[in-house]
PDB file of N, CA and C in Angstrom:
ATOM      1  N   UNK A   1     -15.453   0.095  11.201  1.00  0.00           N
ATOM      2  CA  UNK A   1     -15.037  -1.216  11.709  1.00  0.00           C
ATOM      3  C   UNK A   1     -14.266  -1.958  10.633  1.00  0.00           C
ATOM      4  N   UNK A   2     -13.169  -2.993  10.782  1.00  0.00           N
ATOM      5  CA  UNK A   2     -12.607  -3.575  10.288  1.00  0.00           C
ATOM      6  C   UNK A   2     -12.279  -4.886  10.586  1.00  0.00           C
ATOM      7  N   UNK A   3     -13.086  -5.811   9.577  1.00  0.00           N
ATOM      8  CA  UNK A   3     -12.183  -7.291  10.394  1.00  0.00           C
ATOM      9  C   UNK A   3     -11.138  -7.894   9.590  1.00  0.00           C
ATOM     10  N   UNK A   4     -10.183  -8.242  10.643  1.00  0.00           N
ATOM     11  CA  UNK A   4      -9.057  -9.258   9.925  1.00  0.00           C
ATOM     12  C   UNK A   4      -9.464 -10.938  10.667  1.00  0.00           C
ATOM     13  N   UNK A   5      -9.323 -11.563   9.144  1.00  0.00           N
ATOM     14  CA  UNK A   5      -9.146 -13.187   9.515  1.00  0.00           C
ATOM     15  C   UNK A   5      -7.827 -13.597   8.699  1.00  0.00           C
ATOM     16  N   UNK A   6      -7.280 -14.162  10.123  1.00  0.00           N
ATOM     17  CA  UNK A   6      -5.582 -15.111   9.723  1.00  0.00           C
ATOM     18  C   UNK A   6      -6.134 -16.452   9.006  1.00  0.00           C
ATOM     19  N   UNK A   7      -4.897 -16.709   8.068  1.00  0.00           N
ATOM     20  CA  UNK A   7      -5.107 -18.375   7.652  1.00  0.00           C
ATOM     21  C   UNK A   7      -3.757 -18.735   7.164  1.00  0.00           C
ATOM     22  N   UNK A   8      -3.786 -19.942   7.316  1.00  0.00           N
ATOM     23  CA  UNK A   8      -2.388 -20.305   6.684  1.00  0.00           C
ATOM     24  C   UNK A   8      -1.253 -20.951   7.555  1.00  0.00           C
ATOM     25  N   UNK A   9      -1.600 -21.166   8.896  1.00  0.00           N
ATOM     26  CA  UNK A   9      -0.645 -21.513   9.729  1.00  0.00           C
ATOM     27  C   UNK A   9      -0.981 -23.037   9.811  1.00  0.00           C
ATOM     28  N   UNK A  10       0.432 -23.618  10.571  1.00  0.00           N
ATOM     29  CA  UNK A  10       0.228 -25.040  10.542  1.00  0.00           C
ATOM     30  C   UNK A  10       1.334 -25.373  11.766  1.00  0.00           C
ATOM     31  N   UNK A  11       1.910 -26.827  10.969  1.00  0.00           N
ATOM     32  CA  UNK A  11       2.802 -27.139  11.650  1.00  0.00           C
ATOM     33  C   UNK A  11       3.967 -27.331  10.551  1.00  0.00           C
ATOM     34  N   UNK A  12       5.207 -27.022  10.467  1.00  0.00           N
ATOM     35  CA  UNK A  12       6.087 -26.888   9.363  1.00  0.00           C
ATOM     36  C   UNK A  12       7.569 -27.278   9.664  1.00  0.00           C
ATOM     37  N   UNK A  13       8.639 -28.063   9.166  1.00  0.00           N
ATOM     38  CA  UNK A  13       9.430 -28.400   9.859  1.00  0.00           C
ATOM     39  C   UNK A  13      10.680 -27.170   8.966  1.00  0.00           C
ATOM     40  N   UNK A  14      12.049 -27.203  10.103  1.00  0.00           N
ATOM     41  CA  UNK A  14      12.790 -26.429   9.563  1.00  0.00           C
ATOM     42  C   UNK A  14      13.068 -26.326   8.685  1.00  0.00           C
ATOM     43  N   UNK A  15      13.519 -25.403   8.223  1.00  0.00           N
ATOM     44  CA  UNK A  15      13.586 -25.261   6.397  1.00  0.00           C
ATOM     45  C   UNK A  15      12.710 -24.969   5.517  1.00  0.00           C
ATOM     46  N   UNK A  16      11.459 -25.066   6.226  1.00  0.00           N
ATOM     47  CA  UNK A  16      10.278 -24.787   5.390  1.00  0.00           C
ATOM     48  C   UNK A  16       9.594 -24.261   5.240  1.00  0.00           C
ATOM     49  N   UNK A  17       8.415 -23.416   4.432  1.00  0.00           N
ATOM     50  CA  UNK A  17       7.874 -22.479   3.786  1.00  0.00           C
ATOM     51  C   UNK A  17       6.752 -22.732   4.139  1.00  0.00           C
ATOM     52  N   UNK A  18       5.955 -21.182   4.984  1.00  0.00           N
ATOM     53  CA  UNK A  18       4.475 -21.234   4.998  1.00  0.00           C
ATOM     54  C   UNK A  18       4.170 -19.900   4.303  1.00  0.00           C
ATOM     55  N   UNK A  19       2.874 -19.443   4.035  1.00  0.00           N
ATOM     56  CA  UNK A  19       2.397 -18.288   3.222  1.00  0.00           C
ATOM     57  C   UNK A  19       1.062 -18.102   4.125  1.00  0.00           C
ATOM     58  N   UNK A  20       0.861 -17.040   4.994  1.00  0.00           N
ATOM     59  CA  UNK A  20       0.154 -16.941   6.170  1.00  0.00           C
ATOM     60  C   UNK A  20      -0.536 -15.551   5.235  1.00  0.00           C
ATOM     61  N   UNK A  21      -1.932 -15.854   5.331  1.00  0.00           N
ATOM     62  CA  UNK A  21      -3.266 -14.587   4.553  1.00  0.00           C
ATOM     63  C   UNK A  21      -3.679 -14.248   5.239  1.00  0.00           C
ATOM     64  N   UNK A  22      -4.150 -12.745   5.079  1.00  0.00           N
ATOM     65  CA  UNK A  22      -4.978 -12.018   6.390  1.00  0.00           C
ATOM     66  C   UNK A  22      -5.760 -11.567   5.776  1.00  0.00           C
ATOM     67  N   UNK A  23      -7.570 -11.804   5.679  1.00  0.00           N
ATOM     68  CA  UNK A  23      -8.496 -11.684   4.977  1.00  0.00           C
ATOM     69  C   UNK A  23      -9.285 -10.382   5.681  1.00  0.00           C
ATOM     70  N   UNK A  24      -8.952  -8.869   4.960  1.00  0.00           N
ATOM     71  CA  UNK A  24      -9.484  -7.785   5.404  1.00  0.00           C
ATOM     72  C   UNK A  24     -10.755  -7.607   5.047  1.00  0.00           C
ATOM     73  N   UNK A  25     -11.784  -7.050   5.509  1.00  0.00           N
ATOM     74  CA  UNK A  25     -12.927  -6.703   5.073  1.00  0.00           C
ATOM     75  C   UNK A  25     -13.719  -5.675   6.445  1.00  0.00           C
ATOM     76  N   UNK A  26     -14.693  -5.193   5.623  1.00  0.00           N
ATOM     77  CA  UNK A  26     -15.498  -3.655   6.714  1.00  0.00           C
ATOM     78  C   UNK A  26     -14.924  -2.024   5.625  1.00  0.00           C
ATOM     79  N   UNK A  27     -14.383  -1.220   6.819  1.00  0.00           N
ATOM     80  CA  UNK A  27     -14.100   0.046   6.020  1.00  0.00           C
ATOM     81  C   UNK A  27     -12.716  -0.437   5.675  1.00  0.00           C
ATOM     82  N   UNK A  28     -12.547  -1.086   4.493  1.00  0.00           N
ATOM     83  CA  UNK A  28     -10.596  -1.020   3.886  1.00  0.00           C
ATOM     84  C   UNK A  28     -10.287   0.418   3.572  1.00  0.00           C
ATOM     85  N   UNK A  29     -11.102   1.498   2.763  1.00  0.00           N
ATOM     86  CA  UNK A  29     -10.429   2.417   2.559  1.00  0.00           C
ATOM     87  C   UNK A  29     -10.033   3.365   4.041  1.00  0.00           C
ATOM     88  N   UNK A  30     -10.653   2.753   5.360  1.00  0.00           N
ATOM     89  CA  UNK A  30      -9.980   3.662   6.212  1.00  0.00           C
ATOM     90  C   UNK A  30      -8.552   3.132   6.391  1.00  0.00           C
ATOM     91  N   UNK A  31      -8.201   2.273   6.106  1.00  0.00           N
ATOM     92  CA  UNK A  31      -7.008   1.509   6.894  1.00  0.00           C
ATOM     93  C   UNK A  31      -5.772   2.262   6.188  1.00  0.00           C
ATOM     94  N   UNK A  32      -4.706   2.312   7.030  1.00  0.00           N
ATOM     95  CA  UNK A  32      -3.636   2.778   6.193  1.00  0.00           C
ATOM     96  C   UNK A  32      -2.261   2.014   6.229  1.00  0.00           C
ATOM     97  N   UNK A  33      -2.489   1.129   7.084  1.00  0.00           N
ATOM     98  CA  UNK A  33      -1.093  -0.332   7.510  1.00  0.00           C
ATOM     99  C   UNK A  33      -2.119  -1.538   7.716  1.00  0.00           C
ATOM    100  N   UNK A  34      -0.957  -2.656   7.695  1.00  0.00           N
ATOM    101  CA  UNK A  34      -1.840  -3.831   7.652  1.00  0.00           C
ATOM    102  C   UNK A  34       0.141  -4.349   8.349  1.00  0.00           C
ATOM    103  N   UNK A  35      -0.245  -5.032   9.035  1.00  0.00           N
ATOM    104  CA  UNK A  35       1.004  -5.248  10.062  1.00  0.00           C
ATOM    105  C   UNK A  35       0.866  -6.593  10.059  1.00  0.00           C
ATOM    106  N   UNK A  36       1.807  -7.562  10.122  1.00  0.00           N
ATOM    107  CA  UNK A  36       1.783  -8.931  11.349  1.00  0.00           C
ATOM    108  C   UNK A  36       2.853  -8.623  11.472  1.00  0.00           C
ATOM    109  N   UNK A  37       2.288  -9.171  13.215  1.00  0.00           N
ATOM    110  CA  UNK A  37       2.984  -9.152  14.646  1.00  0.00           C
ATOM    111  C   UNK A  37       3.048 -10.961  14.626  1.00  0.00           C
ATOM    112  N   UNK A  38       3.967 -10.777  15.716  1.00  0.00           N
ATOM    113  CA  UNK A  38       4.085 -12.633  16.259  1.00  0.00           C
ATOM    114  C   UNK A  38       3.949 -12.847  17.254  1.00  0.00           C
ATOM    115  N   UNK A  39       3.698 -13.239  18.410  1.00  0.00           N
ATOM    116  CA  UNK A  39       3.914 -13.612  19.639  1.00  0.00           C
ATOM    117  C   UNK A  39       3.610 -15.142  20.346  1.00  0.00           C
ATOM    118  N   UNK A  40       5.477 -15.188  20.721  1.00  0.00           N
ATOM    119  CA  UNK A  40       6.033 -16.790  21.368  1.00  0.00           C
ATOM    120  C   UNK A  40       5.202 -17.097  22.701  1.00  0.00           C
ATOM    121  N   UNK A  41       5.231 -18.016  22.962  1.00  0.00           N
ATOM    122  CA  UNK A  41       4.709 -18.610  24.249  1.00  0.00           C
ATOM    123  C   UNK A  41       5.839 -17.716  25.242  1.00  0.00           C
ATOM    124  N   UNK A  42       4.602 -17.138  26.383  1.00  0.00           N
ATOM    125  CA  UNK A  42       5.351 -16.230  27.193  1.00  0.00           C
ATOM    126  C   UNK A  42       5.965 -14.672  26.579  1.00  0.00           C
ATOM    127  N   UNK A  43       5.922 -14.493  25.368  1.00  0.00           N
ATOM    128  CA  UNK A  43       6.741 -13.239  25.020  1.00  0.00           C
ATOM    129  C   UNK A  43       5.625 -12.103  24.798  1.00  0.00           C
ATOM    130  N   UNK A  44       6.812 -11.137  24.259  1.00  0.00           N
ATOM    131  CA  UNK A  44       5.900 -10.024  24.179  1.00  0.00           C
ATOM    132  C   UNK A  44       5.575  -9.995  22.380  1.00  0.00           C
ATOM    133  N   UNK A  45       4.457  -9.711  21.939  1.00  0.00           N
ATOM    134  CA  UNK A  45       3.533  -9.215  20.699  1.00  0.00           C
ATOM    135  C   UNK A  45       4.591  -8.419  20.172  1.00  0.00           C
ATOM    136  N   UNK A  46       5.430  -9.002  19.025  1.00  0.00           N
ATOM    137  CA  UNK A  46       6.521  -7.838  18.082  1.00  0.00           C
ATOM    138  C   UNK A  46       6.030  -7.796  16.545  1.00  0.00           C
ATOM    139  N   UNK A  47       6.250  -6.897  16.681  1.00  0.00           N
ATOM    140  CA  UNK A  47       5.818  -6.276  14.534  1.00  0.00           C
ATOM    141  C   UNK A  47       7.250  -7.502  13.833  1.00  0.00           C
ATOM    142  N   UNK A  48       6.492  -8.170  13.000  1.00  0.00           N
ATOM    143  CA  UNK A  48       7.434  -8.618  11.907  1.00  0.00           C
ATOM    144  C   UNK A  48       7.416  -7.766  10.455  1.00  0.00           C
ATOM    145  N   UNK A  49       6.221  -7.454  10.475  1.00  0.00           N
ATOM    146  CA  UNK A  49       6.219  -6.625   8.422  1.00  0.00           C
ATOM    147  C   UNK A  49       5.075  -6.118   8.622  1.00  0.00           C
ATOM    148  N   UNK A  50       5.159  -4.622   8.026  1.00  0.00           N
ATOM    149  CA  UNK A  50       3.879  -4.185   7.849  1.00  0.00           C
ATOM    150  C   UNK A  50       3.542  -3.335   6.176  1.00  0.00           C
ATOM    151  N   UNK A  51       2.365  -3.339   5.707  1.00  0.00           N
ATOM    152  CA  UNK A  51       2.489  -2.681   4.336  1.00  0.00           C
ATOM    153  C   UNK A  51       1.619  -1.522   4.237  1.00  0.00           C
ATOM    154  N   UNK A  52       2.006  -0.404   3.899  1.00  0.00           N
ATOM    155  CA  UNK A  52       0.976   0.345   3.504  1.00  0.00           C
ATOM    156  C   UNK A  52      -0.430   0.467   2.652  1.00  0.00           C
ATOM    157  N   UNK A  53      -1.212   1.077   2.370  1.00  0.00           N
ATOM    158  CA  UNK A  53      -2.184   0.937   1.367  1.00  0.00           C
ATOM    159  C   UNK A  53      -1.132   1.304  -0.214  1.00  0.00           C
ATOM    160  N   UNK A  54      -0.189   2.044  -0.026  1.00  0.00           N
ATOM    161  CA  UNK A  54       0.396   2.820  -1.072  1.00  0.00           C
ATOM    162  C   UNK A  54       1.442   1.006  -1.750  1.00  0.00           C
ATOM    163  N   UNK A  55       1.465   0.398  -1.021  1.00  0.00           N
ATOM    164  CA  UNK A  55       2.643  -0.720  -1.355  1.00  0.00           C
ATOM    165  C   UNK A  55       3.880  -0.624  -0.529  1.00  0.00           C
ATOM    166  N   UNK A  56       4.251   0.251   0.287  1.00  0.00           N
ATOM    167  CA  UNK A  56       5.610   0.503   0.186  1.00  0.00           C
ATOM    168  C   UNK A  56       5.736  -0.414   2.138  1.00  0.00           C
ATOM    169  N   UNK A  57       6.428  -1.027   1.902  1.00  0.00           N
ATOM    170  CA  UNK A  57       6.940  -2.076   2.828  1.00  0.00           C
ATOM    171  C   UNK A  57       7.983  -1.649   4.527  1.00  0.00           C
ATOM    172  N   UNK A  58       8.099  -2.426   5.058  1.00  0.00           N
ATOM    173  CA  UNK A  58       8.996  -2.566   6.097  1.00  0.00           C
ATOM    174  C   UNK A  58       8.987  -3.795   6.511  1.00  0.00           C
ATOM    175  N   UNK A  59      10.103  -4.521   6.831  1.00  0.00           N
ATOM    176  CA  UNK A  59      10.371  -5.699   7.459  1.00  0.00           C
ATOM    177  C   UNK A  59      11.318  -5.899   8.550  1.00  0.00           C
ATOM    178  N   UNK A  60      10.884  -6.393   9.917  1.00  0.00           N
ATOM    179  CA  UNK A  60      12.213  -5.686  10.974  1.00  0.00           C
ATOM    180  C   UNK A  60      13.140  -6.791  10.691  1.00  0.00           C
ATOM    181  N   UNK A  61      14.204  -6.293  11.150  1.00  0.00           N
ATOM    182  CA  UNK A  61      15.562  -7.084  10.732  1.00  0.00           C
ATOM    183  C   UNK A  61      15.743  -8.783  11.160  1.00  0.00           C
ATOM    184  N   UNK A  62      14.917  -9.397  12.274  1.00  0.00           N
ATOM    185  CA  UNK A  62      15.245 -10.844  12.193  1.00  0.00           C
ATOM    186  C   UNK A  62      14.204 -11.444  10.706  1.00  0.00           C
ATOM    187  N   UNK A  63      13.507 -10.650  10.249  1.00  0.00           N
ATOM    188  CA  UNK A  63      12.389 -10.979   8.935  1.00  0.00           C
ATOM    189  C   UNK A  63      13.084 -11.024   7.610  1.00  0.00           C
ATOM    190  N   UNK A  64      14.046  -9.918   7.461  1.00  0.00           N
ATOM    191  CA  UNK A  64      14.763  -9.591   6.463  1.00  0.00           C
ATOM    192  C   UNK A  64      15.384 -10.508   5.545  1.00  0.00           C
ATOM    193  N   UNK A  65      15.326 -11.145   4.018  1.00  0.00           N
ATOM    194  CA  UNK A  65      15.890 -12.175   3.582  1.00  0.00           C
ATOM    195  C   UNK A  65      15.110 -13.102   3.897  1.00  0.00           C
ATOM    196  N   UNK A  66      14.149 -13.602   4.523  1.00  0.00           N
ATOM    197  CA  UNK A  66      13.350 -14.838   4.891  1.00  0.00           C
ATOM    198  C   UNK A  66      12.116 -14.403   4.676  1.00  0.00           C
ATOM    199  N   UNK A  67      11.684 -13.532   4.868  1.00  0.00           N
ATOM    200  CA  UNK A  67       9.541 -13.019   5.562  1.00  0.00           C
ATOM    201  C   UNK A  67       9.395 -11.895   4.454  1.00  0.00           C
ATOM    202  N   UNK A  68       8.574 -11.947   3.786  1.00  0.00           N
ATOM    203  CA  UNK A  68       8.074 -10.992   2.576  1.00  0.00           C
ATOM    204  C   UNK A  68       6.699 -10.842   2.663  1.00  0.00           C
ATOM    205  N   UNK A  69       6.345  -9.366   3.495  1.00  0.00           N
ATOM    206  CA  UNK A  69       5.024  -8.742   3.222  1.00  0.00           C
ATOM    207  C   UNK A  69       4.427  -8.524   1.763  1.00  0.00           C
ATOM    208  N   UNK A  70       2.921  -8.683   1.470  1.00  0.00           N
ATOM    209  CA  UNK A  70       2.486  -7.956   0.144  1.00  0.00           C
ATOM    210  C   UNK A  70       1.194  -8.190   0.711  1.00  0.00           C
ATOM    211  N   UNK A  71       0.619  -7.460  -0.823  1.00  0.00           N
ATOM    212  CA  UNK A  71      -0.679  -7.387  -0.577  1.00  0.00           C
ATOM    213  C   UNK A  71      -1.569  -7.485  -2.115  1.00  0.00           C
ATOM    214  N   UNK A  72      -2.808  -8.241  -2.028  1.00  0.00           N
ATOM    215  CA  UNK A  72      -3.507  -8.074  -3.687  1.00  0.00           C
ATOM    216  C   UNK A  72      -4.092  -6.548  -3.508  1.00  0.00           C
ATOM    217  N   UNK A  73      -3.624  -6.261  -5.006  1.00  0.00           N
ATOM    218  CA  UNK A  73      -4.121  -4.555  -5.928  1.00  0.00           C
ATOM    219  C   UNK A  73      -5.405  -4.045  -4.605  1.00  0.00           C
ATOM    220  N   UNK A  74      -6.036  -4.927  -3.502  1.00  0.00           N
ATOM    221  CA  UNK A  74      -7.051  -4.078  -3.309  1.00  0.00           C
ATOM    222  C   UNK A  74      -6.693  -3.927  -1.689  1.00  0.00           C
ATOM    223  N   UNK A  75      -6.130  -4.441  -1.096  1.00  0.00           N
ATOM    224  CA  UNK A  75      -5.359  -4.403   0.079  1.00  0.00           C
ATOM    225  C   UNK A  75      -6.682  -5.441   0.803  1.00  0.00           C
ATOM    226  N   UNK A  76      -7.421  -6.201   0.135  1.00  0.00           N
ATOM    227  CA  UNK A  76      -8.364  -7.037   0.649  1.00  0.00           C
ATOM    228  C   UNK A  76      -7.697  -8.118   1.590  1.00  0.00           C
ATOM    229  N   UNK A  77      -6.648  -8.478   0.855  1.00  0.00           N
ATOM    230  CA  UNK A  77      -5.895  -9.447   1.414  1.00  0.00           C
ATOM    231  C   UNK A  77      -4.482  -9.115   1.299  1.00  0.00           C
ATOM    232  N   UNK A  78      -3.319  -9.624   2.797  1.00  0.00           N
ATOM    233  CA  UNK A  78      -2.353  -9.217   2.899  1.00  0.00           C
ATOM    234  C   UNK A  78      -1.648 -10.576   3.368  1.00  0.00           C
ATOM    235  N   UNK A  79      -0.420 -10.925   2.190  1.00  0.00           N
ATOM    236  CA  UNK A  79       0.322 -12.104   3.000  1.00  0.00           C
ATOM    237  C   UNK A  79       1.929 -11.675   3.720  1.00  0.00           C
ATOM    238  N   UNK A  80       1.912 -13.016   4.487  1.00  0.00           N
ATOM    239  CA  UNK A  80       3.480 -13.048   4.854  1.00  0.00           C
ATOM    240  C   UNK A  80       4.082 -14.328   4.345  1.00  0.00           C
ATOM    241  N   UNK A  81       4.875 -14.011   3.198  1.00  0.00           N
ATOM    242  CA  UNK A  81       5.234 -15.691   2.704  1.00  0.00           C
ATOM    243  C   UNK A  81       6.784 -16.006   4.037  1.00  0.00           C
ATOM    244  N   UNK A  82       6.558 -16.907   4.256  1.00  0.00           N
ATOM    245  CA  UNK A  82       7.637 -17.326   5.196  1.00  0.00           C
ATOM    246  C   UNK A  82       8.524 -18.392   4.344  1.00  0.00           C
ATOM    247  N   UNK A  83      10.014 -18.093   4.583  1.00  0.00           N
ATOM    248  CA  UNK A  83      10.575 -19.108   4.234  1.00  0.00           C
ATOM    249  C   UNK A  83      11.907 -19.397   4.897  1.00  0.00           C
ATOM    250  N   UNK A  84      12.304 -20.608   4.679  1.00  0.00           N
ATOM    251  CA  UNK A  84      13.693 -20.811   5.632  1.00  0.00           C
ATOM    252  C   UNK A  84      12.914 -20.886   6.812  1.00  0.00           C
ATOM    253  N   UNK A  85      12.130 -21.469   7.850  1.00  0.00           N
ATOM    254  CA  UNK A  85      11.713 -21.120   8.976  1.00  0.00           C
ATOM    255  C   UNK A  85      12.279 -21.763  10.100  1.00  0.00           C
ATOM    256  N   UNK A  86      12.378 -21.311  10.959  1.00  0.00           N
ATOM    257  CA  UNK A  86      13.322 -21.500  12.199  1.00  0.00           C
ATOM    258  C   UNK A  86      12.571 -21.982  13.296  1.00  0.00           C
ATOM    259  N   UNK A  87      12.841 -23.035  14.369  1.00  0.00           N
ATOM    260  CA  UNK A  87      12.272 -23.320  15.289  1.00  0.00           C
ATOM    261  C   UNK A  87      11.773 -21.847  16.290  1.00  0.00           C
ATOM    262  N   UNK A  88      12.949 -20.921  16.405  1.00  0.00           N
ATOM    263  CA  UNK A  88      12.462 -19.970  16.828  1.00  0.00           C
ATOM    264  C   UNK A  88      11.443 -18.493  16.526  1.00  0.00           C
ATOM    265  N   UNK A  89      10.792 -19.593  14.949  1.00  0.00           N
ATOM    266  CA  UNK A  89       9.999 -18.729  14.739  1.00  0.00           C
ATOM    267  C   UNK A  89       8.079 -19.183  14.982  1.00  0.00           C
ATOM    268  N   UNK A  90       8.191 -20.262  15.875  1.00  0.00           N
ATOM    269  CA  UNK A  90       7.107 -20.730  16.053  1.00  0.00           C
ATOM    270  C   UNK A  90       6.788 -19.575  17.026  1.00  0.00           C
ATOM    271  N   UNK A  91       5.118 -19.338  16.843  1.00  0.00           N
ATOM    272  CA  UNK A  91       4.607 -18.211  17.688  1.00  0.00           C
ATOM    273  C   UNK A  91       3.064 -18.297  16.769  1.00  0.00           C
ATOM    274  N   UNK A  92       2.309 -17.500  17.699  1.00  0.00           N
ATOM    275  CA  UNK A  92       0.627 -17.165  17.162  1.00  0.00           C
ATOM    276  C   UNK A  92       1.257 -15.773  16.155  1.00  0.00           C
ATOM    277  N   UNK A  93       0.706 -15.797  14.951  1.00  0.00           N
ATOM    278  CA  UNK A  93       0.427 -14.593  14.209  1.00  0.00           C
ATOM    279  C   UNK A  93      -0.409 -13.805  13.845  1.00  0.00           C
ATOM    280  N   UNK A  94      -0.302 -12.795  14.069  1.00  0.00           N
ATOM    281  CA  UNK A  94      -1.558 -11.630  14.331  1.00  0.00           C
ATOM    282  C   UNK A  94      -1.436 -10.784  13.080  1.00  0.00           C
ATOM    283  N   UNK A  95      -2.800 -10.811  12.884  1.00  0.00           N
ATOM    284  CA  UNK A  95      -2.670  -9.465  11.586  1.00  0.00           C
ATOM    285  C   UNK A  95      -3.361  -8.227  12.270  1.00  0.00           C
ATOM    286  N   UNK A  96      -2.811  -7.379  11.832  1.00  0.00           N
ATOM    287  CA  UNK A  96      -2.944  -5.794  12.828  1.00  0.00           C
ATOM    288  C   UNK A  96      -3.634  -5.027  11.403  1.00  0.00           C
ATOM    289  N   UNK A  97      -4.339  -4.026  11.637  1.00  0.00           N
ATOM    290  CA  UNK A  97      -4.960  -2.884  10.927  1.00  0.00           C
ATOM    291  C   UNK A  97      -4.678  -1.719  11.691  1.00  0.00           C
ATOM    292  N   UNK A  98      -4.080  -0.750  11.239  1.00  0.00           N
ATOM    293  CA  UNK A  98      -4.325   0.971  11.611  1.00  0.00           C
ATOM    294  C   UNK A  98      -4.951   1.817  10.629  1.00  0.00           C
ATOM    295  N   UNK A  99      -6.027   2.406  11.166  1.00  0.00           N
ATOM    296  CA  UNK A  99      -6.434   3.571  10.400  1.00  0.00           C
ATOM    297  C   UNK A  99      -5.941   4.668  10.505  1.00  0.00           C
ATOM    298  N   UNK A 100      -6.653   5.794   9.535  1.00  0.00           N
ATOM    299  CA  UNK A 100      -5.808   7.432   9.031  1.00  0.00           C
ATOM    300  C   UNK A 100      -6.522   7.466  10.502  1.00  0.00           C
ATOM    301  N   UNK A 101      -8.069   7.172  10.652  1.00  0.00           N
ATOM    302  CA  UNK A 101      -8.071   8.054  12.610  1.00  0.00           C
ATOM    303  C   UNK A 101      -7.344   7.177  13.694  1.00  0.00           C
ATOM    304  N   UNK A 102      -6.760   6.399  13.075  1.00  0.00           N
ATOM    305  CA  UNK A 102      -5.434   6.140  14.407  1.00  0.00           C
ATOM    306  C   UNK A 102      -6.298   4.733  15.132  1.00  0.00           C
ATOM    307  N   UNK A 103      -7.162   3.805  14.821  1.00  0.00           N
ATOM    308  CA  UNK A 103      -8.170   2.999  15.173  1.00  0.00           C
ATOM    309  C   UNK A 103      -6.930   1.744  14.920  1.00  0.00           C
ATOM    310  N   UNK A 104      -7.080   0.970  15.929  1.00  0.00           N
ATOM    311  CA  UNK A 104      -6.300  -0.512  15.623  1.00  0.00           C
ATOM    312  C   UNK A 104      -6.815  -1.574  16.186  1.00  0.00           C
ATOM    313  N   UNK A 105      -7.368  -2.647  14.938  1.00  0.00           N
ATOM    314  CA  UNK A 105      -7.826  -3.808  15.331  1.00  0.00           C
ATOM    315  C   UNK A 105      -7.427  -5.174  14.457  1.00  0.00           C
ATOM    316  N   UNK A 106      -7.356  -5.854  15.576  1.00  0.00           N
ATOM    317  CA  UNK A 106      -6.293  -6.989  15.537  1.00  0.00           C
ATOM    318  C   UNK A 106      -7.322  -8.429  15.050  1.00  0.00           C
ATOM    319  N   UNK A 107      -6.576  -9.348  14.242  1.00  0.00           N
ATOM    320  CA  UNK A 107      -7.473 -10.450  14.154  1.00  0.00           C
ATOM    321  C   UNK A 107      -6.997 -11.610  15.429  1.00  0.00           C
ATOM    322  N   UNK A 108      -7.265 -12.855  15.314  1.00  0.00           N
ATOM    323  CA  UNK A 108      -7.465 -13.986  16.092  1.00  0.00           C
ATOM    324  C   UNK A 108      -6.274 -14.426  16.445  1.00  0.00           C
ATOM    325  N   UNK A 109      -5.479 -14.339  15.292  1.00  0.00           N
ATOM    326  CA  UNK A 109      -4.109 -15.321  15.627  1.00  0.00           C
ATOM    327  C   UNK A 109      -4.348 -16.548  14.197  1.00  0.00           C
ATOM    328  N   UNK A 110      -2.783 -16.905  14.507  1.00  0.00           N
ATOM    329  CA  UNK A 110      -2.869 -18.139  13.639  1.00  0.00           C
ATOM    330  C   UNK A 110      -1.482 -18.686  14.441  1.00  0.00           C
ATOM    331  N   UNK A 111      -1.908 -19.834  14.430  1.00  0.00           N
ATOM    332  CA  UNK A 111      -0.354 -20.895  15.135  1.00  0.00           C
ATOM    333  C   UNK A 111       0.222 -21.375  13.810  1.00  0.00           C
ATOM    334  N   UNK A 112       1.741 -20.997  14.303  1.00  0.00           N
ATOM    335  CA  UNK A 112       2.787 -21.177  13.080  1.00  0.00           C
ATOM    336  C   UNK A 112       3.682 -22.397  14.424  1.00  0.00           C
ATOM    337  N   UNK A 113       4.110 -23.414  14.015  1.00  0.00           N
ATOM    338  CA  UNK A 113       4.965 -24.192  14.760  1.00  0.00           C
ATOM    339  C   UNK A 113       5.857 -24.425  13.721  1.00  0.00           C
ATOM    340  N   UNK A 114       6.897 -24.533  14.376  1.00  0.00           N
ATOM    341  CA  UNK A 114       8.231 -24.828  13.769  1.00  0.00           C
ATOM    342  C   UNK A 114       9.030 -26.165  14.069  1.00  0.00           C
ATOM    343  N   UNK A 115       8.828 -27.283  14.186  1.00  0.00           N
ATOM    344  CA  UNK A 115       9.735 -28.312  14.816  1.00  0.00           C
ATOM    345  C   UNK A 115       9.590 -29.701  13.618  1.00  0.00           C
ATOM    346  N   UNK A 116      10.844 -30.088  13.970  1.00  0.00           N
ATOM    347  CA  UNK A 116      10.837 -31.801  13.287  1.00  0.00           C
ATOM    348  C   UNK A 116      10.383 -32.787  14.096  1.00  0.00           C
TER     349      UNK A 116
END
């Protein structure tokens, strides 16, 4: 078993910088990604960044230049620093876990709003 808890979301006006934590704990050494996803009012659940246990990154292309996955030395905790943020990036943020047996469990959400 694995739990993720989101933190870090708010309300933030354009232009501005949040740093959203996803507090892992249970079996970490099964896990082998640690993902956030976003999902808008009405939309569908999309991967923004995910990191391996090894470090090595992906960020999908509206993230790129703005959204920077990492993680501390123990993969205990995994952030998404946000910056530059866009009205159209208000949405709930999900932190995702996959294990080596292919197991995926998701935390709560965190509300990120974007408006002046």
């Amino acid at each position: 078993q694995v739990q993720l808890v989101e933190s870090g979301g708010g309300l933030e006006q354009p232009g501005g910088s949040l740093r959203l934590s996803c507090a892992v704990s249970g079996s970490i050494d099964a896990v082998k990604t640690v993902g956030w996803y976003r999902q808008g009012s009405g939309k569908e659940r999309d991967l923004v960044a995910q990191i391996s246990k090894s470090g090595s990154t992906h960020h999908e292309d509206f993230a790129k230049g703005r959204f920077t996955i990492s993680m501390d030395g123990t993969f205990k905790t995994v952030y998404l620093q946000m910056n530059n943020l866009k009205p159209e990036d208000t949405a709930v943020y999900y932190c995702r876990a996959l294990t080596f047996a292919t197991w995926i469990y998701w935390g709560q959400g965190t509300q990120v709003t974007v408006s002046s």
